[in-house]
N, C-alpha and C. Protein backbone atom coordinates (compact mmCIF):
# COMPACT_ATOMS: atom_id res chain seq x y z
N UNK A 1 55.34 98.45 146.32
CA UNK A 1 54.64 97.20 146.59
C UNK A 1 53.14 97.41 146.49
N UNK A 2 52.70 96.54 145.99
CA UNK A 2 51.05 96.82 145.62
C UNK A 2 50.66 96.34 146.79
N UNK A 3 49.05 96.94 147.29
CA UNK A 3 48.70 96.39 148.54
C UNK A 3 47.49 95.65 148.08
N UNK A 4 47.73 94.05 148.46
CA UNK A 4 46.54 93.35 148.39
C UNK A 4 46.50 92.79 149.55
N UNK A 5 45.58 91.78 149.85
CA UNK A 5 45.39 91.06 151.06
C UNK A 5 46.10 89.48 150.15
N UNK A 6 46.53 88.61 151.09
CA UNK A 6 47.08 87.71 150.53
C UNK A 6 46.62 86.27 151.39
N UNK A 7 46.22 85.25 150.65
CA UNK A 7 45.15 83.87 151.22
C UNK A 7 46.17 83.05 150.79
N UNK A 8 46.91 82.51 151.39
CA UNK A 8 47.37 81.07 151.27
C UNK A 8 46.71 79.75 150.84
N UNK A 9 46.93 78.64 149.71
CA UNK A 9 45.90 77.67 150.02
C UNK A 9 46.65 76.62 149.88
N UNK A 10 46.20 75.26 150.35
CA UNK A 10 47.06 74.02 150.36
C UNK A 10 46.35 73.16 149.20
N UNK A 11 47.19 72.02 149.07
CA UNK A 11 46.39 70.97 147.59
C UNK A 11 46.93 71.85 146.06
N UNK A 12 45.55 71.95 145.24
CA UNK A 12 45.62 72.79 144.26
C UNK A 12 45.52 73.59 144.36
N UNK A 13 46.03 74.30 143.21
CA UNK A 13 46.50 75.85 142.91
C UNK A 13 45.11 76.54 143.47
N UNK A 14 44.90 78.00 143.22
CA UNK A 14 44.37 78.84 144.07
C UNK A 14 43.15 78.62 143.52
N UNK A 15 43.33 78.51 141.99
CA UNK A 15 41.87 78.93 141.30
C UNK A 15 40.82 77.41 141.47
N UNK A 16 41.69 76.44 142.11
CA UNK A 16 40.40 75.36 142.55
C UNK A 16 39.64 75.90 143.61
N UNK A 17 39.86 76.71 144.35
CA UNK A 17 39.12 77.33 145.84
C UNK A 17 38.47 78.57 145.19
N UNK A 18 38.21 78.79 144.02
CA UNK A 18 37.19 80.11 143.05
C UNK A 18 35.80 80.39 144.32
N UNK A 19 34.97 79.21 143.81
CA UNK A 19 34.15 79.56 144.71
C UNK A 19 33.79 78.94 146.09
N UNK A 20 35.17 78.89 146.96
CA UNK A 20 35.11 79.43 148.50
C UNK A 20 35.54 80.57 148.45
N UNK A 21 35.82 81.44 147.51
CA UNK A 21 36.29 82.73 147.84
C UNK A 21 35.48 83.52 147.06
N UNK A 22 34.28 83.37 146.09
CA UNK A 22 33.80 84.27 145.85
C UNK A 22 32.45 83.58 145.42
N UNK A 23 31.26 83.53 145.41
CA UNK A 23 30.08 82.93 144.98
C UNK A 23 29.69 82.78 143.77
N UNK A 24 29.37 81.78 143.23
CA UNK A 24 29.40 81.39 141.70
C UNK A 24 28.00 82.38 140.71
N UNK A 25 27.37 82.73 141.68
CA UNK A 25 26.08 83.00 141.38
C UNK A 25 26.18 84.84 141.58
N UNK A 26 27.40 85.41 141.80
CA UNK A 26 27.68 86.72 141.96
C UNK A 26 28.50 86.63 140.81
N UNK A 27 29.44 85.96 140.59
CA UNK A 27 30.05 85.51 138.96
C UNK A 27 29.86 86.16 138.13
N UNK A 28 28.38 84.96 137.80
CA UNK A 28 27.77 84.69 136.63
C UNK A 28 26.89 85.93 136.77
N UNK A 29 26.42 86.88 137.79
CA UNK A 29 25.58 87.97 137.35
C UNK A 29 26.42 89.13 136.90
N UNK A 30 28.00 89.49 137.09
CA UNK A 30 28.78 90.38 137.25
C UNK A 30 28.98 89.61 135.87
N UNK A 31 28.65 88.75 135.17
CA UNK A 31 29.92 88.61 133.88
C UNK A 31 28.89 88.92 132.81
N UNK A 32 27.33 88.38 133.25
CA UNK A 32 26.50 89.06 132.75
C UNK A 32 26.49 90.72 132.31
N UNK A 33 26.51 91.75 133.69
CA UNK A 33 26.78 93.27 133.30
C UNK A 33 27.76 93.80 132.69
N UNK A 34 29.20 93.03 133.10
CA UNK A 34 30.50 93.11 132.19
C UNK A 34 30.11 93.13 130.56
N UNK A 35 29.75 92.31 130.14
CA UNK A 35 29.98 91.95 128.83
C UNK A 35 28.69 92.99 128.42
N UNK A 36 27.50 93.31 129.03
CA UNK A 36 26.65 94.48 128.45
C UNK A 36 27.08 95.75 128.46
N UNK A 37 27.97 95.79 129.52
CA UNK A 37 28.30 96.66 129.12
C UNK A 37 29.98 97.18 128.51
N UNK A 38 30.15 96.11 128.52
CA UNK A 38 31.62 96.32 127.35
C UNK A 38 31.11 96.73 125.81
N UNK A 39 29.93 96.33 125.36
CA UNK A 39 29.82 96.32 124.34
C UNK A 39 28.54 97.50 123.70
N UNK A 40 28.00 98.14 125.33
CA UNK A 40 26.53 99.42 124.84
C UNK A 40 27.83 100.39 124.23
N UNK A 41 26.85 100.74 123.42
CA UNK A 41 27.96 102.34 123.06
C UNK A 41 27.69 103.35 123.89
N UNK A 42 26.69 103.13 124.69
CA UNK A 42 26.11 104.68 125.40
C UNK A 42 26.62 104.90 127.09
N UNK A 43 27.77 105.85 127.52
CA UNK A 43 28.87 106.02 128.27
C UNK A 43 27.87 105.64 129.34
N UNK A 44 26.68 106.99 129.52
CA UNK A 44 25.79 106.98 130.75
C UNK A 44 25.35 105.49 131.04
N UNK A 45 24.79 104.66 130.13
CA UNK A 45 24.40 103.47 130.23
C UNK A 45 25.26 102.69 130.73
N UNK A 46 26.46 102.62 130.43
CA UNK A 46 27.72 101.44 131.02
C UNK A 46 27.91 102.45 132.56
N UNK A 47 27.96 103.43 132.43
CA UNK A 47 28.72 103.94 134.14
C UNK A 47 27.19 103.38 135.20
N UNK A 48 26.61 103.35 135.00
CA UNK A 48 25.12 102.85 135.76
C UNK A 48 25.04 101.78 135.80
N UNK A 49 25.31 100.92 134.64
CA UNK A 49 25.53 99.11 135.09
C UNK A 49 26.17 99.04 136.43
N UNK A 50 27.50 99.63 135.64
CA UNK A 50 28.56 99.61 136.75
C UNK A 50 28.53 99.98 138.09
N UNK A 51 27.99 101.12 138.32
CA UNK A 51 27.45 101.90 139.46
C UNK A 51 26.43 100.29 140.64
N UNK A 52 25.32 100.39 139.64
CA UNK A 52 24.13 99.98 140.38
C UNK A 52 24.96 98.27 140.68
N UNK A 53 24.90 97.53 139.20
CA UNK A 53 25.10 96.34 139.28
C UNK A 53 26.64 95.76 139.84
N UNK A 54 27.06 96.12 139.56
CA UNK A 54 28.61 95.77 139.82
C UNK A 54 29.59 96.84 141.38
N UNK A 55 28.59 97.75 141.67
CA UNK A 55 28.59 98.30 142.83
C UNK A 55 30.44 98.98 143.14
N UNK A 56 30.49 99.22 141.55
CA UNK A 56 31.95 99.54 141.26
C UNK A 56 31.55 101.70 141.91
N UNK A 57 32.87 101.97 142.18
CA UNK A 57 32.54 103.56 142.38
C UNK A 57 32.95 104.48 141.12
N UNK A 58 32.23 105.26 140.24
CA UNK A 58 32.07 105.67 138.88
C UNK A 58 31.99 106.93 138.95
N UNK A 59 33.01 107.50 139.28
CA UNK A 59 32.67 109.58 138.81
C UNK A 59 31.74 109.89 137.53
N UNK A 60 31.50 111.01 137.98
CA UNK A 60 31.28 111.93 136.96
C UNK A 60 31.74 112.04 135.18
N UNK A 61 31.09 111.79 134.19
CA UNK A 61 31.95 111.98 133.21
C UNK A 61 32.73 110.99 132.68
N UNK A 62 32.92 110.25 133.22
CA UNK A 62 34.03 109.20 133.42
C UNK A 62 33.52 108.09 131.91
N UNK A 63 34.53 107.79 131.34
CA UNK A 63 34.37 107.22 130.33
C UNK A 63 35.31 105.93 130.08
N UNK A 64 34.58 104.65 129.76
CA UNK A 64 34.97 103.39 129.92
C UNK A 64 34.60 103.06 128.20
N UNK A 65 35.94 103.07 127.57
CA UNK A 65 35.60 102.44 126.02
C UNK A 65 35.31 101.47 126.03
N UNK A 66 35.00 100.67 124.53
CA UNK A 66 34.48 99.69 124.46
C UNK A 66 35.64 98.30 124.27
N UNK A 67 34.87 97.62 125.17
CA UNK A 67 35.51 96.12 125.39
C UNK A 67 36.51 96.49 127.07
N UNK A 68 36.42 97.16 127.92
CA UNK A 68 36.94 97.62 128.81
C UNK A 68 36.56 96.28 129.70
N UNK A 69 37.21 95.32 130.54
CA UNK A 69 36.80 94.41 131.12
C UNK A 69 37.23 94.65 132.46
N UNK A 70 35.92 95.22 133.43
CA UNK A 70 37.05 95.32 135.16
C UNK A 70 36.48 93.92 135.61
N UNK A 71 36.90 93.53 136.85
CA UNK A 71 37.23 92.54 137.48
C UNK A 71 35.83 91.65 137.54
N UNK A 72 35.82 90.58 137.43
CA UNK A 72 34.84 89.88 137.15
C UNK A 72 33.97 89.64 138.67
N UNK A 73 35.11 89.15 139.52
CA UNK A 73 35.01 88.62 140.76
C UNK A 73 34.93 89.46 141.95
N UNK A 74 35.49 90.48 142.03
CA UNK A 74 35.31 91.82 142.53
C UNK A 74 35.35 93.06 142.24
N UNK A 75 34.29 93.42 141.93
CA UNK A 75 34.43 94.30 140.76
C UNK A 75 34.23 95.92 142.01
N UNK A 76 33.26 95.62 142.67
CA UNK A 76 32.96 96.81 144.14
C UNK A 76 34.46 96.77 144.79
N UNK A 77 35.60 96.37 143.98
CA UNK A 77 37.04 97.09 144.67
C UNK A 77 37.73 98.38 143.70
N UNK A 78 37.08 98.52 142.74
CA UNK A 78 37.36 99.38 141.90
C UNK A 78 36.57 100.50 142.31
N UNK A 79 37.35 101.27 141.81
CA UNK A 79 37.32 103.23 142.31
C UNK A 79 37.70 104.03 140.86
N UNK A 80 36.92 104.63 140.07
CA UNK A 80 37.22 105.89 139.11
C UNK A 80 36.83 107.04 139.53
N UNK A 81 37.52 107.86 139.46
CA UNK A 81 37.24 109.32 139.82
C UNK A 81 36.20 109.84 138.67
N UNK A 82 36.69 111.17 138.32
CA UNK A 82 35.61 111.72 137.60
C UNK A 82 36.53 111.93 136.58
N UNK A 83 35.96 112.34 135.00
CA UNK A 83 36.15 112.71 133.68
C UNK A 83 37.69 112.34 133.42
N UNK A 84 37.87 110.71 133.97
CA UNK A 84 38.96 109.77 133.54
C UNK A 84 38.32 108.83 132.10
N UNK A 85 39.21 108.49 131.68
CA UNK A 85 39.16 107.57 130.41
C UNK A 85 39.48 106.62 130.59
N UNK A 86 39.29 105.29 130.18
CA UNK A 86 40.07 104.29 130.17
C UNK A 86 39.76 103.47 129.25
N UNK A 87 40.67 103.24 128.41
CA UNK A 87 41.06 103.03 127.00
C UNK A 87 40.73 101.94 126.14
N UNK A 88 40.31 101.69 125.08
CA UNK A 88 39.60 99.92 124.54
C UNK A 88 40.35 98.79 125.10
N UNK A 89 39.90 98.10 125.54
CA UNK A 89 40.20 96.95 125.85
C UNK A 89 41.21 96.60 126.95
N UNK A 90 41.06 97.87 127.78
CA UNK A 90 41.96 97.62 129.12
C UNK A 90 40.89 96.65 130.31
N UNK A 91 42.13 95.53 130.87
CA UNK A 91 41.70 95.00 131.96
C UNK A 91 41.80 95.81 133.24
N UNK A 92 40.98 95.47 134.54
CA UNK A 92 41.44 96.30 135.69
C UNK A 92 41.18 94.85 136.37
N UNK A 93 41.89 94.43 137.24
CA UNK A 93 41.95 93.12 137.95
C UNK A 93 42.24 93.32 139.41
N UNK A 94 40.97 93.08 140.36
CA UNK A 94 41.38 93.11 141.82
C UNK A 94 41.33 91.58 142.51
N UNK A 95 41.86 91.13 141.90
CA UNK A 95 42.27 89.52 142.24
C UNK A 95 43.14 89.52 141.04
N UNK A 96 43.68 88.11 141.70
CA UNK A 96 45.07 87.19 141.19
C UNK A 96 45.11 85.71 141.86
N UNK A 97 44.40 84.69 140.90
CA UNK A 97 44.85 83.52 141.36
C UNK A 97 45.76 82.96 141.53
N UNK A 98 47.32 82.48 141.91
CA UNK A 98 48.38 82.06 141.64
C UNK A 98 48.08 80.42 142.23
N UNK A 99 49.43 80.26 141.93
CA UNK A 99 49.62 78.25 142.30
C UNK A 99 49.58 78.73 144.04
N UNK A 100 50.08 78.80 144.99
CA UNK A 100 50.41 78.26 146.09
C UNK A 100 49.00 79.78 147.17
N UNK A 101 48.58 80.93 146.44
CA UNK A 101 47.77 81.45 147.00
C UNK A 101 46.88 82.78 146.11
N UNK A 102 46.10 83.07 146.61
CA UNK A 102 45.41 83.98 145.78
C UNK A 102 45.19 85.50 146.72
N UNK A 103 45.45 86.63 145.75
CA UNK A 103 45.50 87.99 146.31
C UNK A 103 44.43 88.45 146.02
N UNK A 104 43.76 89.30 146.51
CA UNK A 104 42.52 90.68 146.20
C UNK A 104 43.18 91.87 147.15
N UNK A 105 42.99 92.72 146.30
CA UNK A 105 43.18 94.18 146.74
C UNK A 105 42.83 95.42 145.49
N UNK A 106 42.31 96.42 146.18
CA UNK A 106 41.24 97.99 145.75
C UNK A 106 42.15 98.47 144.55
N UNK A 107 41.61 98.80 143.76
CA UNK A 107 42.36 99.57 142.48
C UNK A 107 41.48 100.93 142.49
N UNK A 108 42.32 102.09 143.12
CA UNK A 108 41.96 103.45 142.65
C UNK A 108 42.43 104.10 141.63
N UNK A 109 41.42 104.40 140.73
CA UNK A 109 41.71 105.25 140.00
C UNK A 109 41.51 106.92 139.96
N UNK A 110 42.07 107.68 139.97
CA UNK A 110 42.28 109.52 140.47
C UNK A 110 40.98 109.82 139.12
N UNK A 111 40.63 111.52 139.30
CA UNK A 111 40.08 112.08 138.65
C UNK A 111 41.11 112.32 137.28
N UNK A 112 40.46 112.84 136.37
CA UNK A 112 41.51 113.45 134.78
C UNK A 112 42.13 112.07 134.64
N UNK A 113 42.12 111.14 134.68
CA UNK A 113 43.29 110.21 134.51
C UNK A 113 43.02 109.62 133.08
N UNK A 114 43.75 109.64 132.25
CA UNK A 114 43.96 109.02 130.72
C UNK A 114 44.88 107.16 130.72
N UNK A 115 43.93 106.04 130.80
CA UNK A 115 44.18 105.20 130.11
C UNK A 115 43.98 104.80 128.88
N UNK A 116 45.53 104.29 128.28
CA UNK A 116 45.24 104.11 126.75
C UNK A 116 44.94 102.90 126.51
N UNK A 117 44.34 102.24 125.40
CA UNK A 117 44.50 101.23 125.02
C UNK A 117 45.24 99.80 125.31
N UNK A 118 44.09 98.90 125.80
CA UNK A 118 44.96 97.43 125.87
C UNK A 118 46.01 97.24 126.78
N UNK A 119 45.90 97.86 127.86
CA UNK A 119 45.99 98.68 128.97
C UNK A 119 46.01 97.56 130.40
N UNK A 120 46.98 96.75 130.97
CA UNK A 120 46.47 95.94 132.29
C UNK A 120 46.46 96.54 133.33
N UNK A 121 45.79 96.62 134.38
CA UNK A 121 45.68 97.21 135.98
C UNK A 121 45.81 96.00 136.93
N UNK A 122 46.92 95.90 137.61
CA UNK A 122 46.94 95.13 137.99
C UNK A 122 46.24 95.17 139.71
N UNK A 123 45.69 94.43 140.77
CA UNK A 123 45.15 94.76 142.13
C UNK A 123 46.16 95.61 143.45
N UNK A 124 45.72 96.21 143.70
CA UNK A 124 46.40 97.02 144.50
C UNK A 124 47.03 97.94 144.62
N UNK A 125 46.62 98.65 143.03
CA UNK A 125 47.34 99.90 142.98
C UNK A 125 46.74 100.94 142.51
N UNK A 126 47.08 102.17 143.01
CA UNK A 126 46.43 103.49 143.14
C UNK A 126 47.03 104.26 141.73
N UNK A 127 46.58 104.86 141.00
CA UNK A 127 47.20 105.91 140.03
C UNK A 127 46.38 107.22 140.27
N UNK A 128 47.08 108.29 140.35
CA UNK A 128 47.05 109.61 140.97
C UNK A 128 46.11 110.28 139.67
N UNK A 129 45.43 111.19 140.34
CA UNK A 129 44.90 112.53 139.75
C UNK A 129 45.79 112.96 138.69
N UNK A 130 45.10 112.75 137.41
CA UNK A 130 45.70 113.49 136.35
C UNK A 130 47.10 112.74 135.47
N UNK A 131 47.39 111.80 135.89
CA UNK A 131 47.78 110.55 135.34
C UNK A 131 47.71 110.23 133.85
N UNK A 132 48.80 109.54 133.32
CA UNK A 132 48.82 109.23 131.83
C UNK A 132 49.35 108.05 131.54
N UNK A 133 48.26 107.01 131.46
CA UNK A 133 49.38 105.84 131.35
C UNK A 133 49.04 105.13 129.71
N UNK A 134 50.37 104.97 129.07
CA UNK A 134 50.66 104.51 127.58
C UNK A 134 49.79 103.39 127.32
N UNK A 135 49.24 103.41 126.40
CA UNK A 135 48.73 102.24 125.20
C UNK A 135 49.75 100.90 126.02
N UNK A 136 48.90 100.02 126.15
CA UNK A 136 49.70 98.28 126.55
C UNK A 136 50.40 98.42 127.64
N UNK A 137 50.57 99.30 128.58
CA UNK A 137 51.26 99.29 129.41
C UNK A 137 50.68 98.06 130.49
N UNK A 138 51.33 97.37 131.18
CA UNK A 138 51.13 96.65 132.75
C UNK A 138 51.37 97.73 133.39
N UNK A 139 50.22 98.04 134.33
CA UNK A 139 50.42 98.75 135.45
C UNK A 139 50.74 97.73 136.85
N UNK A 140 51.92 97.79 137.57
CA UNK A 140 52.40 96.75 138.33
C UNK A 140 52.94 97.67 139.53
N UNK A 141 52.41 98.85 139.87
CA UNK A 141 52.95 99.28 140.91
C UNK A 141 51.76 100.72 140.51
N UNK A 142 52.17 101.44 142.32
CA UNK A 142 51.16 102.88 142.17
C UNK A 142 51.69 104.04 141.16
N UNK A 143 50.86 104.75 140.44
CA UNK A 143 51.22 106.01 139.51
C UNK A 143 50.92 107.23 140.29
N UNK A 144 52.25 107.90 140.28
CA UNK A 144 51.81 109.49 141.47
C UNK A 144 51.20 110.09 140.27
N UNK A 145 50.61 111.83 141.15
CA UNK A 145 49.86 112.26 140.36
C UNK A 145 50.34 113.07 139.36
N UNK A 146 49.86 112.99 138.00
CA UNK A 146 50.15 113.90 137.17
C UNK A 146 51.16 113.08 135.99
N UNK A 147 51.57 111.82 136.15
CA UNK A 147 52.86 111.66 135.91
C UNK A 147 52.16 110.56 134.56
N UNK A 148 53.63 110.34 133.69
CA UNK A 148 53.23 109.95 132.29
C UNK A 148 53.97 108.98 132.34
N UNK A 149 53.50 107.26 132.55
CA UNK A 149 53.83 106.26 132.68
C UNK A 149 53.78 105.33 131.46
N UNK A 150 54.31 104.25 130.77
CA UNK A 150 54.34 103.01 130.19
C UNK A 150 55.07 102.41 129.93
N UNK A 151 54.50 100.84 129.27
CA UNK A 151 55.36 100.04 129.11
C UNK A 151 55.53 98.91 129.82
N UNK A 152 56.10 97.83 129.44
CA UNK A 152 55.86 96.32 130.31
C UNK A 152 57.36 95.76 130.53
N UNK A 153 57.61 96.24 131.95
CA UNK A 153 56.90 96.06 133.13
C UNK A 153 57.31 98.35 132.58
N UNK A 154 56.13 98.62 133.55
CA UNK A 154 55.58 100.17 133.79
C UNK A 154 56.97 101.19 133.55
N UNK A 155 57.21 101.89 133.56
CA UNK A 155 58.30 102.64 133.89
C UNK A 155 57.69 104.12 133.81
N UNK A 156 58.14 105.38 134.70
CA UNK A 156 57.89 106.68 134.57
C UNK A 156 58.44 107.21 133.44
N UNK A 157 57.64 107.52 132.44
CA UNK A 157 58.49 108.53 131.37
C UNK A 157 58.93 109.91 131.69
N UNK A 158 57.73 110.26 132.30
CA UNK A 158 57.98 112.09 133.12
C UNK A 158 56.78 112.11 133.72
N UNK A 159 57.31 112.92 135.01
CA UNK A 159 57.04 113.27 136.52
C UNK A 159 55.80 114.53 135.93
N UNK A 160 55.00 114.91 137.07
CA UNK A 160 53.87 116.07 136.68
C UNK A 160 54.57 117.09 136.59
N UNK A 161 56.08 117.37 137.53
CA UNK A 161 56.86 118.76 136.91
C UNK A 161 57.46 118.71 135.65
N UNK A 162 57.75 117.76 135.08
CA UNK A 162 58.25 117.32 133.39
C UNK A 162 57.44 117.47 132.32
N UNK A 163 56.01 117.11 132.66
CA UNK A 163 54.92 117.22 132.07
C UNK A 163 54.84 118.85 132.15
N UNK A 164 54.37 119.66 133.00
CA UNK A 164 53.75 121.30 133.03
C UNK A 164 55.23 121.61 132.32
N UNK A 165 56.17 121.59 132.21
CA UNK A 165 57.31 122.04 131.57
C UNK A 165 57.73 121.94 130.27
N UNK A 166 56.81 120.62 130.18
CA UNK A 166 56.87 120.38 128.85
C UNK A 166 55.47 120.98 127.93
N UNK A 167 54.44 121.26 128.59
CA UNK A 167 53.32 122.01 128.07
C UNK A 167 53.48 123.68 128.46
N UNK A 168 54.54 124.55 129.12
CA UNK A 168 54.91 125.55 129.03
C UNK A 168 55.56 125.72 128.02
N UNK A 169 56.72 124.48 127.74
CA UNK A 169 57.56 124.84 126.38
C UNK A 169 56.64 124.95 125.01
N UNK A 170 55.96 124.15 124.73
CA UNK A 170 54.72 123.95 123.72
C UNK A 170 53.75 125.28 123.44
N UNK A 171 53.74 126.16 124.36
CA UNK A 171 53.03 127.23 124.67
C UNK A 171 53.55 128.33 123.85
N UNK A 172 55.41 128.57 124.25
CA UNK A 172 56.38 129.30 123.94
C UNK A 172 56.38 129.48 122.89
């Protein structure tokens, strides 16, 4: 179960209450740094947007390809470790408007962690140190560490002992 916090709302759907739940003018400056930096080519330059402006937490090394879109609306719930990847055009989303209520909850991401390509994160879930998750996958639940995940909806392909076993055999 992913952990978000969960807001009930009455009337219309969730996304008419946008801004009682988040300020229009924090938005529009976060969609501003988003899109500069989806599109600088220069790694140091986008992890410092991110860092300073978007008050997201950015390891070391850490590399965000291009067109990478994290959360517009809360973007300071996101967590990357250090000398992780995350792949062209992956979303990371710590909100979810739905019809009857709207969720926010923290998306950690571990150190070493490899996202591929086109890639969704959905709010409230943790993926472990050293992590591998497939090209297009929905991430819809937490990834332990080490382990080689994809696919929609997610599924484990192999565990971190499947993985070292399988790079011992490769060795042989």
């Amino acid at each position: 179960m992913r952990k978000t916090d969960r807001y009930h709302v009455e009337d219309a759907n969730s996304l008419w209450k946008i801004y009682k739940t988040v300020p229009f003018w924090k938005v529009m400056k976060n969609f501003i740094f988003i899109q500069m930096g989806r599109y600088t080519p220069f790694l140091n330059v986008k992890n410092w947007l991110y860092r300073t402006f978007l008050r997201m937490k950015v390891g070391d090394k850490t590399s965000f390809a291009l067109m990478v879109m994290p959360d517009i609306m809360f973007p300071e719930k996101i967590s990357v470790g250090s000398n992780s990847v995350i792949g062209y055009n992956t979303t990371i989303l710590a909100h979810e408007y739905l019809i009857k209520e709207y969720r926010i909850g923290e998306v950690t991401i571990g150190n070493d962690v490899m996202i591929g390509a086109n890639t969704t994160i959905l709010p409230g879930v943790s993926i472990g140190d050293g992590a591998i998750i497939s090209s297009a996958t929905l991430v819809n639940q937490d990834v332990p560490p080490g382990a080689f995940v994809g696919g929609n909806p997610m599924q484990l392909i192999y565990t971190k002992e499947e993985m070292a076993k399988r790079a011992r055999a490769k060795e042989d």
